[in-house]
PDB file of N, CA and C in Angstrom:
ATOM      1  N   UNK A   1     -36.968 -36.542  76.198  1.00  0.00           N
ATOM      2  CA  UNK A   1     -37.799 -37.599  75.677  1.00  0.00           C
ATOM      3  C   UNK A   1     -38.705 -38.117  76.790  1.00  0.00           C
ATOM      4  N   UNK A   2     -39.993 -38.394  76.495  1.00  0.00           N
ATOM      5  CA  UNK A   2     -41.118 -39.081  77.395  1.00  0.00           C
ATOM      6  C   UNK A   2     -40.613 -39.953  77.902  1.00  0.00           C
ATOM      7  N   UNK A   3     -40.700 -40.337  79.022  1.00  0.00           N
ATOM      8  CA  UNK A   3     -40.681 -41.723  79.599  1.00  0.00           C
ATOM      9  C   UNK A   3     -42.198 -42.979  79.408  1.00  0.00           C
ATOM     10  N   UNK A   4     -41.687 -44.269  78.433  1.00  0.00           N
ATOM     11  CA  UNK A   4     -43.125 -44.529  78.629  1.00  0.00           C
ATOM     12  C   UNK A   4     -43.760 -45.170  79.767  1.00  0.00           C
ATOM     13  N   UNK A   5     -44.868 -45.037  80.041  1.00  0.00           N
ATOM     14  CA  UNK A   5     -45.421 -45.573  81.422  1.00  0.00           C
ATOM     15  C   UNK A   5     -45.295 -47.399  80.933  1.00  0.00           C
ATOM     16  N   UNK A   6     -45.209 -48.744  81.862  1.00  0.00           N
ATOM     17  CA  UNK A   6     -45.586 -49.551  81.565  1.00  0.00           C
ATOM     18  C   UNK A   6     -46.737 -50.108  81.423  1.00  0.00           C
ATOM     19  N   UNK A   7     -47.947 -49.005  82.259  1.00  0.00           N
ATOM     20  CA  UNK A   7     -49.277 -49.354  82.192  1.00  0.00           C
ATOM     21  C   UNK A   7     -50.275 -48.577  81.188  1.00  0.00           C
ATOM     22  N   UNK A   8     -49.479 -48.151  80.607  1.00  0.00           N
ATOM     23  CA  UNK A   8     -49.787 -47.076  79.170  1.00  0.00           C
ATOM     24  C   UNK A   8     -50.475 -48.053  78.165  1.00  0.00           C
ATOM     25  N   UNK A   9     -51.890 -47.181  77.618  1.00  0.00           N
ATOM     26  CA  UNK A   9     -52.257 -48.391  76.538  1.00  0.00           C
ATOM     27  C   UNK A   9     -51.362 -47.864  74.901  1.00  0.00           C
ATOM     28  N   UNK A  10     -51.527 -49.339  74.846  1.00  0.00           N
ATOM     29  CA  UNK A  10     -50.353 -49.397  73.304  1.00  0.00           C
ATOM     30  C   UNK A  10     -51.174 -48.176  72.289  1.00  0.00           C
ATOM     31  N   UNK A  11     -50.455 -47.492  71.615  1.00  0.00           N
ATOM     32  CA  UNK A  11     -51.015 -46.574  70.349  1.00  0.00           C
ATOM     33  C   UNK A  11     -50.704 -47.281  69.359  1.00  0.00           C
ATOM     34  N   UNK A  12     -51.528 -46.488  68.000  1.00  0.00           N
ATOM     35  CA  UNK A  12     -51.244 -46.811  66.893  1.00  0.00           C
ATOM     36  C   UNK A  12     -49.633 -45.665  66.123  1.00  0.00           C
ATOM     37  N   UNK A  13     -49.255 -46.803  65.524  1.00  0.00           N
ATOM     38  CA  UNK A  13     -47.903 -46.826  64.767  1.00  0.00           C
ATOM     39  C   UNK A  13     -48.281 -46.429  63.220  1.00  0.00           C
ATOM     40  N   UNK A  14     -47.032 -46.113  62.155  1.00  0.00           N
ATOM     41  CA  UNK A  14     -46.950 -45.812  61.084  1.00  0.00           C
ATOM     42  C   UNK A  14     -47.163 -47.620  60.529  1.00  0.00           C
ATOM     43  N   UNK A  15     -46.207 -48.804  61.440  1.00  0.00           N
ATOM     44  CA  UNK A  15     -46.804 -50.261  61.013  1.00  0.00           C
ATOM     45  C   UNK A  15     -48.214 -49.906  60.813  1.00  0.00           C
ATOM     46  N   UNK A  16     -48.527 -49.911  61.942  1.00  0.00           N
ATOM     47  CA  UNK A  16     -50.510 -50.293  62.175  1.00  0.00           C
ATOM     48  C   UNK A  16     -50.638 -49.450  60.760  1.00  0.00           C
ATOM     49  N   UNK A  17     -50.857 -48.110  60.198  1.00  0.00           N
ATOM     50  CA  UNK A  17     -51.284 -47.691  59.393  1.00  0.00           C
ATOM     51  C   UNK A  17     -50.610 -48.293  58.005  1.00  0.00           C
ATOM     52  N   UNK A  18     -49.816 -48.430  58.070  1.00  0.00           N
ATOM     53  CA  UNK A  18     -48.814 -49.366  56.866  1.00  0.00           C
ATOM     54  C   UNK A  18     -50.046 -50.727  56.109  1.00  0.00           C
ATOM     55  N   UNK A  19     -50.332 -51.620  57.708  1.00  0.00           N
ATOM     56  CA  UNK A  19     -51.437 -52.629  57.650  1.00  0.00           C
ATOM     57  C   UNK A  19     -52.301 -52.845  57.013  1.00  0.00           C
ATOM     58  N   UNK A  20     -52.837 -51.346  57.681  1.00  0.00           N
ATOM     59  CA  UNK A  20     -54.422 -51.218  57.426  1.00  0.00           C
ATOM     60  C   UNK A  20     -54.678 -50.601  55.576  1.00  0.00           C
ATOM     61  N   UNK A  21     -53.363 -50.108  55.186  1.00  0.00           N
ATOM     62  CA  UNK A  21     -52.856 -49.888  53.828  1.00  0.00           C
ATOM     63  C   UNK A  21     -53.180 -50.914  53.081  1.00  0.00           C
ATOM     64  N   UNK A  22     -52.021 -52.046  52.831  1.00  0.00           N
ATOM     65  CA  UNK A  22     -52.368 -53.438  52.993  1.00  0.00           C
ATOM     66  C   UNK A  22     -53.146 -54.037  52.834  1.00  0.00           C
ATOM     67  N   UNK A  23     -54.148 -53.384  53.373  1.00  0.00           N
ATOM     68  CA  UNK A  23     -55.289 -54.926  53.652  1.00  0.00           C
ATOM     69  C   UNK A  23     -56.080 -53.911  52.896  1.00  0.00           C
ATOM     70  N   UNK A  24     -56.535 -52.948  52.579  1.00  0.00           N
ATOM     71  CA  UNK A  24     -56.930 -51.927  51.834  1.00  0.00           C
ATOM     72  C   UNK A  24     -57.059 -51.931  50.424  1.00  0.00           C
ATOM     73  N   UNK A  25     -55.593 -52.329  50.004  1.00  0.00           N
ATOM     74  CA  UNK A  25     -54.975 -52.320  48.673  1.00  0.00           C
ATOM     75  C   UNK A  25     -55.232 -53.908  48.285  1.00  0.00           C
ATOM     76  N   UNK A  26     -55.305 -54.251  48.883  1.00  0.00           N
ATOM     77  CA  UNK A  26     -55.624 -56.237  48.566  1.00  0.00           C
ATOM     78  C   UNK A  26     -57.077 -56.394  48.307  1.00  0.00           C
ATOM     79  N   UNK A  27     -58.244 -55.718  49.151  1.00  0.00           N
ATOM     80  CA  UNK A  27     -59.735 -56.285  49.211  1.00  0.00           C
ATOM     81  C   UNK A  27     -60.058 -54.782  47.572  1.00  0.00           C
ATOM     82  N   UNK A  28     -58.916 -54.111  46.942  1.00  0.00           N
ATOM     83  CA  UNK A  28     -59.659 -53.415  46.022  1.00  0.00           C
ATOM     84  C   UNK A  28     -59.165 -53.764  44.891  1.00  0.00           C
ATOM     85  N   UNK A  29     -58.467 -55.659  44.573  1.00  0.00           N
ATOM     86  CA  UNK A  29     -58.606 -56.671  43.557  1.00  0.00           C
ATOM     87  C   UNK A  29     -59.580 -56.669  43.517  1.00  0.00           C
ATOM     88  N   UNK A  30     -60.206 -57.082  42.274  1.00  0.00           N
ATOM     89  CA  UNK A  30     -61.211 -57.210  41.424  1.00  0.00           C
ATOM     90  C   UNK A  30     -62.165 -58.303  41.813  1.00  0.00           C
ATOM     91  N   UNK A  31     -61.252 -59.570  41.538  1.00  0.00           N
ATOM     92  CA  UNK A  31     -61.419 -61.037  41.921  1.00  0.00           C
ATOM     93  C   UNK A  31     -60.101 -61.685  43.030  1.00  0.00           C
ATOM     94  N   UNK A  32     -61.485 -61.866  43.974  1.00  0.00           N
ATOM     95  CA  UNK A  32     -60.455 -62.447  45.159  1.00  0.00           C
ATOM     96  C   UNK A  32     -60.030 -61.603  45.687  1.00  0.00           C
ATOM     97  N   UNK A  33     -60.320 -59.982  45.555  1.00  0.00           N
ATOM     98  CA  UNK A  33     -59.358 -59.205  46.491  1.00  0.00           C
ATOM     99  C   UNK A  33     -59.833 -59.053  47.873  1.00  0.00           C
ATOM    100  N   UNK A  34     -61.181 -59.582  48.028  1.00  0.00           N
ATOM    101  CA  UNK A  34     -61.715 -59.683  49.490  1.00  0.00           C
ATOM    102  C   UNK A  34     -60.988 -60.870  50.494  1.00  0.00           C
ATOM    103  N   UNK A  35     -60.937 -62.085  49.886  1.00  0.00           N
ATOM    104  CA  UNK A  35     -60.392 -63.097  50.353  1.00  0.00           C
ATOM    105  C   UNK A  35     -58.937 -62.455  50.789  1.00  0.00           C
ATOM    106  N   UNK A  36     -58.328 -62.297  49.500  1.00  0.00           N
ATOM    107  CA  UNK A  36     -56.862 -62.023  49.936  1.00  0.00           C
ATOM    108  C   UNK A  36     -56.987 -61.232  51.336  1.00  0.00           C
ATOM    109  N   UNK A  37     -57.171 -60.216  51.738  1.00  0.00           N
ATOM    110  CA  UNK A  37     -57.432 -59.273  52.359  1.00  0.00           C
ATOM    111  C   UNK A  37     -57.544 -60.024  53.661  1.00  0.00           C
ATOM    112  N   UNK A  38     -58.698 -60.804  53.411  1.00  0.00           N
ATOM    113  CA  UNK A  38     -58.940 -61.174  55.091  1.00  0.00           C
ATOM    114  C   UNK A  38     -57.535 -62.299  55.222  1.00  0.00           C
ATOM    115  N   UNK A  39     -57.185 -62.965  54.329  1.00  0.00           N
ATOM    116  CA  UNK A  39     -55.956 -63.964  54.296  1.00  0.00           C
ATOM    117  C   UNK A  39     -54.962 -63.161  54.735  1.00  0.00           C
ATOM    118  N   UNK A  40     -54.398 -62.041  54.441  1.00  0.00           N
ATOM    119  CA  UNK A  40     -53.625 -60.976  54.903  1.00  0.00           C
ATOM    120  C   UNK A  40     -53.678 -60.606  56.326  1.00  0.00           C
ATOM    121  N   UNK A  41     -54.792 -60.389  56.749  1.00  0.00           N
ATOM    122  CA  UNK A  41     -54.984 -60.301  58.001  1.00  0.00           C
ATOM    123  C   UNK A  41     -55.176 -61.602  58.843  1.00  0.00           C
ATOM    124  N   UNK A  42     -55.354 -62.601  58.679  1.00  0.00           N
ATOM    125  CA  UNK A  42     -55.310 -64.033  59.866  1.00  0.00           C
ATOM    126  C   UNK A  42     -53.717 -64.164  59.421  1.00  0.00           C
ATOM    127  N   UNK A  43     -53.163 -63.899  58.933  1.00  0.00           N
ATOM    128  CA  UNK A  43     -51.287 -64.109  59.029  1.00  0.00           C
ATOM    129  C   UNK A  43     -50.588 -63.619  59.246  1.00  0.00           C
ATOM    130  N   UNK A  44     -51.064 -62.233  59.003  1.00  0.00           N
ATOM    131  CA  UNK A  44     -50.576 -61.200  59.656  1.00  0.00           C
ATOM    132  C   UNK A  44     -50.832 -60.162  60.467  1.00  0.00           C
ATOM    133  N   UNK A  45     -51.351 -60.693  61.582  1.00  0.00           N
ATOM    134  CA  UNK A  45     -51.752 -60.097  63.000  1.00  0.00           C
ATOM    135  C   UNK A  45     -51.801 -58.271  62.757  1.00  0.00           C
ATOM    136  N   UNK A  46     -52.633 -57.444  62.923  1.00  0.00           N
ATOM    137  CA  UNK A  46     -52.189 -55.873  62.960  1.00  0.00           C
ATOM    138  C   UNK A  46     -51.096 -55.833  63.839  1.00  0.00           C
ATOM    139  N   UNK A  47     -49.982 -54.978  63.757  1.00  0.00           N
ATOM    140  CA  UNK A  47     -49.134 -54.479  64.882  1.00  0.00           C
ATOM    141  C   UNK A  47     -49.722 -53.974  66.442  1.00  0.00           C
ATOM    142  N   UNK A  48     -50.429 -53.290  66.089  1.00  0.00           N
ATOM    143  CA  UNK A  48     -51.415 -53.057  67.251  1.00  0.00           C
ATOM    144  C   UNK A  48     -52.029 -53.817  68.157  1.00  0.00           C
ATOM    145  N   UNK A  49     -52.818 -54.926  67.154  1.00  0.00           N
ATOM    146  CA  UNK A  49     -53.576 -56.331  68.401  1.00  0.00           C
ATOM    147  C   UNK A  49     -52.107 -56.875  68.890  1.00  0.00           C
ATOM    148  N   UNK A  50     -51.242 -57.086  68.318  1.00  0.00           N
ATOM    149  CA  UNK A  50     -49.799 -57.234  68.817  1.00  0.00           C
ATOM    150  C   UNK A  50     -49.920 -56.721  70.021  1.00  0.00           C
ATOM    151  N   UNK A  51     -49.232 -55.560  70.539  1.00  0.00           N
ATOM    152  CA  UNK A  51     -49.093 -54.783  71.140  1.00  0.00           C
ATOM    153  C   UNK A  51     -50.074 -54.827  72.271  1.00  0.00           C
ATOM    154  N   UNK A  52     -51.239 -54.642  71.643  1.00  0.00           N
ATOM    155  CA  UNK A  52     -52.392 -55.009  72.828  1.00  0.00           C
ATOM    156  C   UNK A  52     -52.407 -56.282  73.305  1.00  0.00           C
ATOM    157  N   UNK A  53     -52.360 -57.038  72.906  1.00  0.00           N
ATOM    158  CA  UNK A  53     -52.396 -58.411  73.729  1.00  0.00           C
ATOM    159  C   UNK A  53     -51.148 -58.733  74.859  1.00  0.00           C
ATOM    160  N   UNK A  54     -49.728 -58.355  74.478  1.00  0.00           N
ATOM    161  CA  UNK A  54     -48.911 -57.820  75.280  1.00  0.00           C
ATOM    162  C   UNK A  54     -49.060 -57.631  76.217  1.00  0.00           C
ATOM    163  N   UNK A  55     -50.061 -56.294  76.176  1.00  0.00           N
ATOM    164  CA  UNK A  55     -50.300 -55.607  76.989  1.00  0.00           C
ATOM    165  C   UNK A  55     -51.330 -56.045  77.942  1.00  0.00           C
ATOM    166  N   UNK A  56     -51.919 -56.824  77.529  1.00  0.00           N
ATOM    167  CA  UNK A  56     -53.191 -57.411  78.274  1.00  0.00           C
ATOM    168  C   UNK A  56     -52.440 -58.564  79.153  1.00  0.00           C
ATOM    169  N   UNK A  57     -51.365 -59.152  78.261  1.00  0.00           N
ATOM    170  CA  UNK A  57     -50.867 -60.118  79.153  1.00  0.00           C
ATOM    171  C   UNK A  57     -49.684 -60.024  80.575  1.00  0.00           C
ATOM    172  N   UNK A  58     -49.281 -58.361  80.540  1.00  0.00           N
ATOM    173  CA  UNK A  58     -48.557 -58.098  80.888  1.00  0.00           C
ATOM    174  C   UNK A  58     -49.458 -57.371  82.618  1.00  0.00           C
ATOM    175  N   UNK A  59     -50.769 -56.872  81.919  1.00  0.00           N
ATOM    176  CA  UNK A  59     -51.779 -56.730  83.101  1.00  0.00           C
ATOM    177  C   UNK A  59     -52.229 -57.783  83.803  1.00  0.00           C
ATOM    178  N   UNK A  60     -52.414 -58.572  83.250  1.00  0.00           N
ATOM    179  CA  UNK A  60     -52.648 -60.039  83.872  1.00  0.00           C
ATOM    180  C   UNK A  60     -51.697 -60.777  84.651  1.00  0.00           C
ATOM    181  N   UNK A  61     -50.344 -60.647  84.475  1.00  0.00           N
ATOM    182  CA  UNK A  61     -49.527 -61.189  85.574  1.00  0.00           C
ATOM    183  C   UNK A  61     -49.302 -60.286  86.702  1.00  0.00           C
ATOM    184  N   UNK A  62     -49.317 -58.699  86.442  1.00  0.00           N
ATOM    185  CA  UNK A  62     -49.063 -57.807  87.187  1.00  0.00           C
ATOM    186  C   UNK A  62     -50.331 -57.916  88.381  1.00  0.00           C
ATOM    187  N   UNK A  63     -51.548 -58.312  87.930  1.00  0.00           N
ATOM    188  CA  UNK A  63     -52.891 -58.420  88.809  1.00  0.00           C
ATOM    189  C   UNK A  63     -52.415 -59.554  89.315  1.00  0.00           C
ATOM    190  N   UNK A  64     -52.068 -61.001  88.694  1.00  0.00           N
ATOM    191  CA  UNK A  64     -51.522 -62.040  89.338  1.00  0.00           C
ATOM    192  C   UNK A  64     -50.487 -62.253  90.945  1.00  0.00           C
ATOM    193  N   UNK A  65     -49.621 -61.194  90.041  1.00  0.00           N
ATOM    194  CA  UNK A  65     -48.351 -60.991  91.661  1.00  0.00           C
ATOM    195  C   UNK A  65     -49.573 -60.172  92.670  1.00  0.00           C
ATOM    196  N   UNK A  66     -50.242 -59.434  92.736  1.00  0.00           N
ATOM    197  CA  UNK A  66     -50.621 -58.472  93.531  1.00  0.00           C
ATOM    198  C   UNK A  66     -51.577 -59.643  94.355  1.00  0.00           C
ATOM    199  N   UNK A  67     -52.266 -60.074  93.975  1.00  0.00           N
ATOM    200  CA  UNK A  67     -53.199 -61.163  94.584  1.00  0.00           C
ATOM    201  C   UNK A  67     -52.482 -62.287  95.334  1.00  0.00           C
ATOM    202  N   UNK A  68     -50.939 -62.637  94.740  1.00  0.00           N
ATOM    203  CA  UNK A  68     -50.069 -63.480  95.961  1.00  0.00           C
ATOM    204  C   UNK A  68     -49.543 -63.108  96.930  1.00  0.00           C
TER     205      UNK A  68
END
């Protein structure tokens, strides 16, 4: 099995595609399925920007220690 790197950028998942399903199947209501859709998405974050922000925050302390 791979070892993952910690400075590895995050990939997309079967979640992330699950999501993007989701938000897919909601904006192709008739009425309101656009709204829903974007409502779907401000509550429920993609798995991915998840992951990436993580990851962004996890670069950011790592640059932090190096600079002390």
């Amino acid at each position: 099995m791979k070892e993952k790197k910690e400075s590895a950028l995050p990939a997309k998942t079967a979640g992330d595609v699950l999501h993007a399903i989701a938000k897919g199947a909601l904006s192709g209501i008739p009425i309101g399925g656009g709204v829903a859709a974007e409502m779907f998405g401000l509550v429920l974050a993609p798995p991915l920007s998840k992951r990436r922000d993580m990851w962004f925050e996890s670069l950011a302390e790592r640059l932090a220690i190096d600079r002390s």
